[in-house]
Structure formats: structure tokens, C-alpha cells
ModelCIF file with pLDDT and N, C-alpha, C, O atoms, coordinates in Angstrom:
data_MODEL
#
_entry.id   MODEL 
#
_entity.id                         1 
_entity.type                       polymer 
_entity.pdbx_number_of_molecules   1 
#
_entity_poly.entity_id                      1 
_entity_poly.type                           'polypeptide(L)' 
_entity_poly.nstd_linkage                   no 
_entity_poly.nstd_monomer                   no 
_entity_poly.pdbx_seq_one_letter_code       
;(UNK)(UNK)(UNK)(UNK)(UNK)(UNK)(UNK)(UNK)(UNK)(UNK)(UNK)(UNK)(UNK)(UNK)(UNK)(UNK)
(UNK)(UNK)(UNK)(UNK)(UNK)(UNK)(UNK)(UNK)(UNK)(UNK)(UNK)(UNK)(UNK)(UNK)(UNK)(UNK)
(UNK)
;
_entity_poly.pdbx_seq_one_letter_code_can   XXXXXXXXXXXXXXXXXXXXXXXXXXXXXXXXX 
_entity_poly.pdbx_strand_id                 A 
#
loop_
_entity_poly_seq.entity_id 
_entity_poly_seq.num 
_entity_poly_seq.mon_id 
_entity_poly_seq.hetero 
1 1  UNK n 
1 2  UNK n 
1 3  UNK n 
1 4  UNK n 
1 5  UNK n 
1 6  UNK n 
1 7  UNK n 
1 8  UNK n 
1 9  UNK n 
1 10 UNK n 
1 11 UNK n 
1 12 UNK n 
1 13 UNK n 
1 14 UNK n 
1 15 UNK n 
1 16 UNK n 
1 17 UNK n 
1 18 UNK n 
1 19 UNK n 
1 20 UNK n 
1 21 UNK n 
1 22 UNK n 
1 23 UNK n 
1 24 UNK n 
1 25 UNK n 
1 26 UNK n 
1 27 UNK n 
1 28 UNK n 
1 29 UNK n 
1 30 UNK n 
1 31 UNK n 
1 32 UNK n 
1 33 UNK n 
#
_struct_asym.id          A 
_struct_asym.entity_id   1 
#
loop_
_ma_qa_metric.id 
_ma_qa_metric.mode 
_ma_qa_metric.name 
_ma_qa_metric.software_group_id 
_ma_qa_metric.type 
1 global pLDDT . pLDDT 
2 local  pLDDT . pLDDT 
#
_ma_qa_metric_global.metric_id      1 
_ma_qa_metric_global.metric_value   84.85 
_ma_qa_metric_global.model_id       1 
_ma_qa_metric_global.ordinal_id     1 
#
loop_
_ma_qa_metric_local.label_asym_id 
_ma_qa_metric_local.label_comp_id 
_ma_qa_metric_local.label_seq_id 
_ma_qa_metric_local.metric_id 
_ma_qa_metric_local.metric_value 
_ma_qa_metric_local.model_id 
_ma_qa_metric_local.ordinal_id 
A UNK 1  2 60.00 1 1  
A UNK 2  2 60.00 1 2  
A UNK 3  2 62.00 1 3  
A UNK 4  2 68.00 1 4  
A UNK 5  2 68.00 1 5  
A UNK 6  2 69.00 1 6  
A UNK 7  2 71.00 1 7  
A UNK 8  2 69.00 1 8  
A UNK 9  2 65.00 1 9  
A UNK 10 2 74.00 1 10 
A UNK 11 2 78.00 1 11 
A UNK 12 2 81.00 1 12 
A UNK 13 2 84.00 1 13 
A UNK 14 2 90.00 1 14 
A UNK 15 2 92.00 1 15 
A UNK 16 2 90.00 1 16 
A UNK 17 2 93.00 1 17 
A UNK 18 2 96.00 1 18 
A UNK 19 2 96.00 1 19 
A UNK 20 2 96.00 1 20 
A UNK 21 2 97.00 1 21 
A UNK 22 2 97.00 1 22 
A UNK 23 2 97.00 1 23 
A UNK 24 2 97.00 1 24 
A UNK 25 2 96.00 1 25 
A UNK 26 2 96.00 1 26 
A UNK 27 2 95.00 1 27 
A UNK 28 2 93.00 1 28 
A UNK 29 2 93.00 1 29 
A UNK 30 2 94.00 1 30 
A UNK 31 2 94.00 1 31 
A UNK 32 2 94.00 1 32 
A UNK 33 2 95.00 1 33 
#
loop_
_atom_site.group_PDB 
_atom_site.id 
_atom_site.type_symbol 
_atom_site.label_atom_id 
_atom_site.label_alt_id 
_atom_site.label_comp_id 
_atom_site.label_asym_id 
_atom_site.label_entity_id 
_atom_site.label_seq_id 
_atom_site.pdbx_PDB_ins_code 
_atom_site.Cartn_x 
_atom_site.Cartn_y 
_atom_site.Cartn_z 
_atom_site.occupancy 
_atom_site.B_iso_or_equiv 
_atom_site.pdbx_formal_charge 
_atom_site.auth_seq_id 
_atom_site.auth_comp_id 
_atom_site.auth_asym_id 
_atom_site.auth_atom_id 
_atom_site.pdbx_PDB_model_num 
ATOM 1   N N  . UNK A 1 1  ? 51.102 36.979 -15.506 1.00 60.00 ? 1  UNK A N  1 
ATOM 2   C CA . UNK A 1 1  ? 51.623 37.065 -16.873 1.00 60.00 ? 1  UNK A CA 1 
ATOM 3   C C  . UNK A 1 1  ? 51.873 35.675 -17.429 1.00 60.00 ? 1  UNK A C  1 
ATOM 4   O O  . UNK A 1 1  ? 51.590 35.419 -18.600 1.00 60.00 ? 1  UNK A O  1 
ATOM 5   N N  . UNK A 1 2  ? 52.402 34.766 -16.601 1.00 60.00 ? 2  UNK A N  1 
ATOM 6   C CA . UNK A 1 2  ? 52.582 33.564 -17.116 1.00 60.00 ? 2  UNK A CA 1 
ATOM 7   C C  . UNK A 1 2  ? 51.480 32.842 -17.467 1.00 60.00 ? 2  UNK A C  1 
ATOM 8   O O  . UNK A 1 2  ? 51.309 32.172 -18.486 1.00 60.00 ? 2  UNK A O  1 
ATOM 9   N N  . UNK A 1 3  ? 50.685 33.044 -16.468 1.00 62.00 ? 3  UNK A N  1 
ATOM 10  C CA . UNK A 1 3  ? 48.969 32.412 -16.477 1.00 62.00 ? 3  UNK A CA 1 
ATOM 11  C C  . UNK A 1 3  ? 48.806 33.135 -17.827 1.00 62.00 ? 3  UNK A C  1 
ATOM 12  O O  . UNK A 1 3  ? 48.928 32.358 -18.774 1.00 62.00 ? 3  UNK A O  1 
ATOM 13  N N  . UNK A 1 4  ? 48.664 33.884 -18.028 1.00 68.00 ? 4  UNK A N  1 
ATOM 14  C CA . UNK A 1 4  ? 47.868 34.678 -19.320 1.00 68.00 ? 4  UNK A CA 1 
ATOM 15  C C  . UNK A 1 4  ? 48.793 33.735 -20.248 1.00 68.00 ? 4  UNK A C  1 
ATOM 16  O O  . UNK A 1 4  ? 48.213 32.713 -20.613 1.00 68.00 ? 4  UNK A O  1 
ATOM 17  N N  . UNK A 1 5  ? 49.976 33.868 -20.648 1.00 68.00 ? 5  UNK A N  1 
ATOM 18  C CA . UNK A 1 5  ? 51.273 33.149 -22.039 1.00 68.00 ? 5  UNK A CA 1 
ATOM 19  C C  . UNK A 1 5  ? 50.696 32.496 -21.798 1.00 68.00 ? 5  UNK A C  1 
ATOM 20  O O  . UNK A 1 5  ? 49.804 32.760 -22.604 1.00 68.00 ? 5  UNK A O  1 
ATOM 21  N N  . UNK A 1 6  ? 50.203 31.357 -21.057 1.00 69.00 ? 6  UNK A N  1 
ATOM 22  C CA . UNK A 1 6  ? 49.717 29.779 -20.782 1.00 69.00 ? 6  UNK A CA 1 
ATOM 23  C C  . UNK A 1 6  ? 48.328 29.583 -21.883 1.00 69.00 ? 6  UNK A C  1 
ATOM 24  O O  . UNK A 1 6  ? 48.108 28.903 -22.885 1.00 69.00 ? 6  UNK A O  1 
ATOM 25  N N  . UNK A 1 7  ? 47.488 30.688 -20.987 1.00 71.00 ? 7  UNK A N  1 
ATOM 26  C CA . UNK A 1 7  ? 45.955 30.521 -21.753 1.00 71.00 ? 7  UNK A CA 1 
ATOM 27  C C  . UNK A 1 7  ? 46.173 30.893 -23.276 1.00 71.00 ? 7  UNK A C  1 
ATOM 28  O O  . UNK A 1 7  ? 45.313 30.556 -24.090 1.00 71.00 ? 7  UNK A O  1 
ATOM 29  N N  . UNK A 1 8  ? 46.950 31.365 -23.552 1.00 69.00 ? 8  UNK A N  1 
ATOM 30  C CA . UNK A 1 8  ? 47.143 32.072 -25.314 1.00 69.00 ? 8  UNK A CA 1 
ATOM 31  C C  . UNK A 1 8  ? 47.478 31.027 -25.588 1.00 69.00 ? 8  UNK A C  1 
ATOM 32  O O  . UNK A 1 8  ? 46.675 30.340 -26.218 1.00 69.00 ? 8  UNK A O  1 
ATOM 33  N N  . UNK A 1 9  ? 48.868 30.426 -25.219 1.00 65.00 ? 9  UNK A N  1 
ATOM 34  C CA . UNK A 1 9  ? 49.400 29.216 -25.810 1.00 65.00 ? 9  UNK A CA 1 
ATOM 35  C C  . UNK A 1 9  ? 48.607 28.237 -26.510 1.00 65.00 ? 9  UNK A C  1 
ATOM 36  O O  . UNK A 1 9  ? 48.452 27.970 -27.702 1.00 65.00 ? 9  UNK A O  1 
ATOM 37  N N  . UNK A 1 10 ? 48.036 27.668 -25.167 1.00 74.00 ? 10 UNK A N  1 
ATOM 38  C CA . UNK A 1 10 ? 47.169 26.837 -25.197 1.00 74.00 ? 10 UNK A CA 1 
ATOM 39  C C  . UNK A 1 10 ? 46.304 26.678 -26.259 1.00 74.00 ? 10 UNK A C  1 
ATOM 40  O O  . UNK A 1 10 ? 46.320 25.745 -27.062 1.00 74.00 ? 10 UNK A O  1 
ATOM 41  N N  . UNK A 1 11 ? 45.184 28.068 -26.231 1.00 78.00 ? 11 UNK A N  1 
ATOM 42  C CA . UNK A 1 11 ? 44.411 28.239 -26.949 1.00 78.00 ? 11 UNK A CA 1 
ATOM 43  C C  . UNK A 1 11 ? 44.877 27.691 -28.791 1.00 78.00 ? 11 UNK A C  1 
ATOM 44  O O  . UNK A 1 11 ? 44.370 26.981 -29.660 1.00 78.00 ? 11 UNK A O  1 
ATOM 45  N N  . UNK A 1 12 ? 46.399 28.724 -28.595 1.00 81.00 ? 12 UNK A N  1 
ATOM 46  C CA . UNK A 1 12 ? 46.872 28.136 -30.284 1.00 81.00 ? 12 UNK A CA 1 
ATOM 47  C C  . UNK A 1 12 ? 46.934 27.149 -30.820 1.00 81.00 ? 12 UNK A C  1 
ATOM 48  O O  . UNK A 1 12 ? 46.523 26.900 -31.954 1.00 81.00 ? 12 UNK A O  1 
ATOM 49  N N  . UNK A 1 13 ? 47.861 25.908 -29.506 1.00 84.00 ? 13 UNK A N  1 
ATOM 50  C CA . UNK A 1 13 ? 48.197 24.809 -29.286 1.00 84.00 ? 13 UNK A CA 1 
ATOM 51  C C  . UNK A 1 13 ? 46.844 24.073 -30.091 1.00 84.00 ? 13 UNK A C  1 
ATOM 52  O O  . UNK A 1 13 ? 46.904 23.276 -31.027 1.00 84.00 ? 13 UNK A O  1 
ATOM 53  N N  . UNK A 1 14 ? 45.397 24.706 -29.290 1.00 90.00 ? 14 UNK A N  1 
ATOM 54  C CA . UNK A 1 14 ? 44.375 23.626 -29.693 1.00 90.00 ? 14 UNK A CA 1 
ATOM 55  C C  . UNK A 1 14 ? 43.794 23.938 -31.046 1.00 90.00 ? 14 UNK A C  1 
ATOM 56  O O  . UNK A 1 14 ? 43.356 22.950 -31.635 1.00 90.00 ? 14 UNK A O  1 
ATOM 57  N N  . UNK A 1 15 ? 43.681 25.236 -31.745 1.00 92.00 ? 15 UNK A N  1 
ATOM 58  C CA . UNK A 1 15 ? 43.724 25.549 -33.228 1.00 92.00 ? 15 UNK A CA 1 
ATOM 59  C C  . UNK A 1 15 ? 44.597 24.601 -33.873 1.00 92.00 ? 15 UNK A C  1 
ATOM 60  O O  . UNK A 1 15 ? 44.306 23.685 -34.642 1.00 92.00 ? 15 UNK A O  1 
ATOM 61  N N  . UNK A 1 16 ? 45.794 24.999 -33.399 1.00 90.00 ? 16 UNK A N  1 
ATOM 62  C CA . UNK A 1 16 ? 47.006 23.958 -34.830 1.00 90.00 ? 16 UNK A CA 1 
ATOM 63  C C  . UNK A 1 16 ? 46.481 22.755 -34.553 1.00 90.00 ? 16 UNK A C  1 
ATOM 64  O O  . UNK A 1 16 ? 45.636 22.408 -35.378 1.00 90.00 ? 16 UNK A O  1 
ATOM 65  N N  . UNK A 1 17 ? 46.748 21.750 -33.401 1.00 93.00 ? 17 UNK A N  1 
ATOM 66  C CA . UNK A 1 17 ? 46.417 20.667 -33.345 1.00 93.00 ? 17 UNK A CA 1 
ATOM 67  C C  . UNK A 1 17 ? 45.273 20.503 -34.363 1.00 93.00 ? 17 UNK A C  1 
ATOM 68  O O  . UNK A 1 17 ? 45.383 19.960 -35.462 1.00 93.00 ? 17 UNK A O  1 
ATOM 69  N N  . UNK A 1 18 ? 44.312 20.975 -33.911 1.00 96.00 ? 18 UNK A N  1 
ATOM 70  C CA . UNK A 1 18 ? 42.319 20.616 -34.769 1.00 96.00 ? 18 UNK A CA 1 
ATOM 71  C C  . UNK A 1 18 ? 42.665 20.916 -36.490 1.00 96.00 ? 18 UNK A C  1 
ATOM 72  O O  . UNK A 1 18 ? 42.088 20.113 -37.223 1.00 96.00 ? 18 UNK A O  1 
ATOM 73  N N  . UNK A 1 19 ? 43.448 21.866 -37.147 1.00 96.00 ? 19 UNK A N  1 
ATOM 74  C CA . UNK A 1 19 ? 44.122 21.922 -38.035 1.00 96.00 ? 19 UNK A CA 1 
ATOM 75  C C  . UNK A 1 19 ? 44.860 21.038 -38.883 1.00 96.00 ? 19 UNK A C  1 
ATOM 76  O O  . UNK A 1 19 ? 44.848 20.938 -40.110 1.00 96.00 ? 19 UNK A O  1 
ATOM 77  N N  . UNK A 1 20 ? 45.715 20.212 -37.730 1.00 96.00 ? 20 UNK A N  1 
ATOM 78  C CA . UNK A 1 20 ? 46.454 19.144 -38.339 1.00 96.00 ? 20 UNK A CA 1 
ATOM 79  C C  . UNK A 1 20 ? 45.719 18.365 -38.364 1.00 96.00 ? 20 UNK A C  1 
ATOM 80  O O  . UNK A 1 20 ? 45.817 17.594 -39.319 1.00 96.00 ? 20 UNK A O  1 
ATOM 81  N N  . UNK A 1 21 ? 44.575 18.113 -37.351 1.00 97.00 ? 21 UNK A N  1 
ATOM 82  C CA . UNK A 1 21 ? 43.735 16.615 -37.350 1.00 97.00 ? 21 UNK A CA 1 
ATOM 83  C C  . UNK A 1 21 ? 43.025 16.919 -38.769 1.00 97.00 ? 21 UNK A C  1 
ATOM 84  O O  . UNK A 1 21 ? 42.958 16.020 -39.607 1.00 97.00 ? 21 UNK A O  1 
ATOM 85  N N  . UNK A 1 22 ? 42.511 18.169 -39.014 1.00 97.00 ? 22 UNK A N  1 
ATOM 86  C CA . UNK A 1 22 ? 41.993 18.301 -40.519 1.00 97.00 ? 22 UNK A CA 1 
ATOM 87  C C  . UNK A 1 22 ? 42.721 17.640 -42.266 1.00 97.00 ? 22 UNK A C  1 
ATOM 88  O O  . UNK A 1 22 ? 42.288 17.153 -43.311 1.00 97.00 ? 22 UNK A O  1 
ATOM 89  N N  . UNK A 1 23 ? 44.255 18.103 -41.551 1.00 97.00 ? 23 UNK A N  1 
ATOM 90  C CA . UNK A 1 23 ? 44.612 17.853 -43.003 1.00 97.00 ? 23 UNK A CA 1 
ATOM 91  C C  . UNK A 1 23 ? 45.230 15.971 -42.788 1.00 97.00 ? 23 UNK A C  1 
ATOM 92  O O  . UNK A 1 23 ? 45.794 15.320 -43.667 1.00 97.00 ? 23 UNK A O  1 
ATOM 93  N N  . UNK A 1 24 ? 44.931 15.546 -41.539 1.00 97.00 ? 24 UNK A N  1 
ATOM 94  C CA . UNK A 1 24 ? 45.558 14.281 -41.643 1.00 97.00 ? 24 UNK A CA 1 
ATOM 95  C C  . UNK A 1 24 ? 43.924 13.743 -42.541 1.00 97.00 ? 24 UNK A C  1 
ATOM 96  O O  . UNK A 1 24 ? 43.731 13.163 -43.610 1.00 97.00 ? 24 UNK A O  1 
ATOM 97  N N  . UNK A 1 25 ? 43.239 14.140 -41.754 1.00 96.00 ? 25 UNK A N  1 
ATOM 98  C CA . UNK A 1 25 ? 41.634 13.202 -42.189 1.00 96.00 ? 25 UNK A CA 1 
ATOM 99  C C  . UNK A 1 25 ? 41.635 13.450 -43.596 1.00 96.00 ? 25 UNK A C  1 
ATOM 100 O O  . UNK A 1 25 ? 41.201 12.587 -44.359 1.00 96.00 ? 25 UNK A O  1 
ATOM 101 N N  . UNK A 1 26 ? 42.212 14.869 -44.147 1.00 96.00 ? 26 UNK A N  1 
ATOM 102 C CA . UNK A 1 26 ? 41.916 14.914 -45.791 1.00 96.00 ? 26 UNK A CA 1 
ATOM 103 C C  . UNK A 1 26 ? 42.879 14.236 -46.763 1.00 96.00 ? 26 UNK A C  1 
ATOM 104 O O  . UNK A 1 26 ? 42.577 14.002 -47.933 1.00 96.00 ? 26 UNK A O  1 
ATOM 105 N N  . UNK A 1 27 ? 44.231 13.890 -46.128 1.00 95.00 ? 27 UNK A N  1 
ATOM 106 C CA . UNK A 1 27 ? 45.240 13.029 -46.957 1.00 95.00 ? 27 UNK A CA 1 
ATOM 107 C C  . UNK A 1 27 ? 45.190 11.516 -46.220 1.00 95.00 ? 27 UNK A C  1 
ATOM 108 O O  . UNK A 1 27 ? 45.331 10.455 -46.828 1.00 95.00 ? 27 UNK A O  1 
ATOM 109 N N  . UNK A 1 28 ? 45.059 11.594 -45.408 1.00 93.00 ? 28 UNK A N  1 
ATOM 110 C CA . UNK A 1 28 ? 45.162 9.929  -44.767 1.00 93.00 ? 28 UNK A CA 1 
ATOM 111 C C  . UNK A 1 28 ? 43.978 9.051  -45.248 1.00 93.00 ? 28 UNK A C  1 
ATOM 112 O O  . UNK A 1 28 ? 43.777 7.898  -44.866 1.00 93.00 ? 28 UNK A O  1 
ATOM 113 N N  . UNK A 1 29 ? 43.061 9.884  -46.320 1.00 93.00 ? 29 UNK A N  1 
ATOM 114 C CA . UNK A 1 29 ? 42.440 9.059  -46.933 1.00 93.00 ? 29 UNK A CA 1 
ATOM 115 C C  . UNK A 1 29 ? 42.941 8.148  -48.334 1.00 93.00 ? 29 UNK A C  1 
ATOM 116 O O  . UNK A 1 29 ? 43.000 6.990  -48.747 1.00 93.00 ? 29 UNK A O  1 
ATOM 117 N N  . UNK A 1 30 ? 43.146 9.083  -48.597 1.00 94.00 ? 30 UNK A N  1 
ATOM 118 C CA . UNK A 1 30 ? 43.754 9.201  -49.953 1.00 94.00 ? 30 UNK A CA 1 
ATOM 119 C C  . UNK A 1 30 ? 44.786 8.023  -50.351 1.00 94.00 ? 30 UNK A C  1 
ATOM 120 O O  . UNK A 1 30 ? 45.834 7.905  -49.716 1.00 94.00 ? 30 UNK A O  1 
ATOM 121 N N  . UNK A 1 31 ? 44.406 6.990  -51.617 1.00 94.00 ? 31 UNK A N  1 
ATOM 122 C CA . UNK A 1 31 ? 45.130 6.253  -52.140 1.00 94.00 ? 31 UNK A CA 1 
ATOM 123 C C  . UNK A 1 31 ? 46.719 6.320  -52.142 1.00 94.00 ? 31 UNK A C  1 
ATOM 124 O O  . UNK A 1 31 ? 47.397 7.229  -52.619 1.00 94.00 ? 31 UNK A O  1 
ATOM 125 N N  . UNK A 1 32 ? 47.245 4.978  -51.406 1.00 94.00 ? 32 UNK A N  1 
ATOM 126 C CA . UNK A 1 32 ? 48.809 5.423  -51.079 1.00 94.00 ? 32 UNK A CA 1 
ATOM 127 C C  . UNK A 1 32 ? 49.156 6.214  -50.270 1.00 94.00 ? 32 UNK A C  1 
ATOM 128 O O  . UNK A 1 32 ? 50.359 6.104  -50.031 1.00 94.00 ? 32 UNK A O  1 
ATOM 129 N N  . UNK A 1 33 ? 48.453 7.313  -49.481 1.00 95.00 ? 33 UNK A N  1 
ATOM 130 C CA . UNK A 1 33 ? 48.872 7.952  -48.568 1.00 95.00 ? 33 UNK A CA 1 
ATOM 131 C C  . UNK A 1 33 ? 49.001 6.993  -46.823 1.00 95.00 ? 33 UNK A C  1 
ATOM 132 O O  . UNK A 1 33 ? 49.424 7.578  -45.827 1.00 95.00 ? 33 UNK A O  1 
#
């Protein structure tokens, strides 16, 4: 059971992360940001 919470986690963990790397690349361009 824990093994399984782990692999879900995880899995989310690496969605949000790739998510945030998205919206940093789309404002961390951006003038003044």
C-alpha cells in the first residue's frame, strides 16, 4: 500500500513539477519578470 501512495505520489509530484517548469518558462521571459 505504501509502495502503491509512493508510485501515485510521485507520478503527481512529476506532472506539477513539469507544470511549474511550464509556467516559469512562460513568465520568466517576460519583461521585468
Amino acid at each position: 500500500k505504501d509502495s502503491s501512495k509512493r508510485d501515485v505520489f510521485n507520478a503527481n509530484k512529476e506532472k506539477g513539477n513539469a507544470f511549474e517548469d511550464y509556467m516559469i518558462q512562460l513568465l520568466g521571459k517576460e519583461k521585468g519578470v
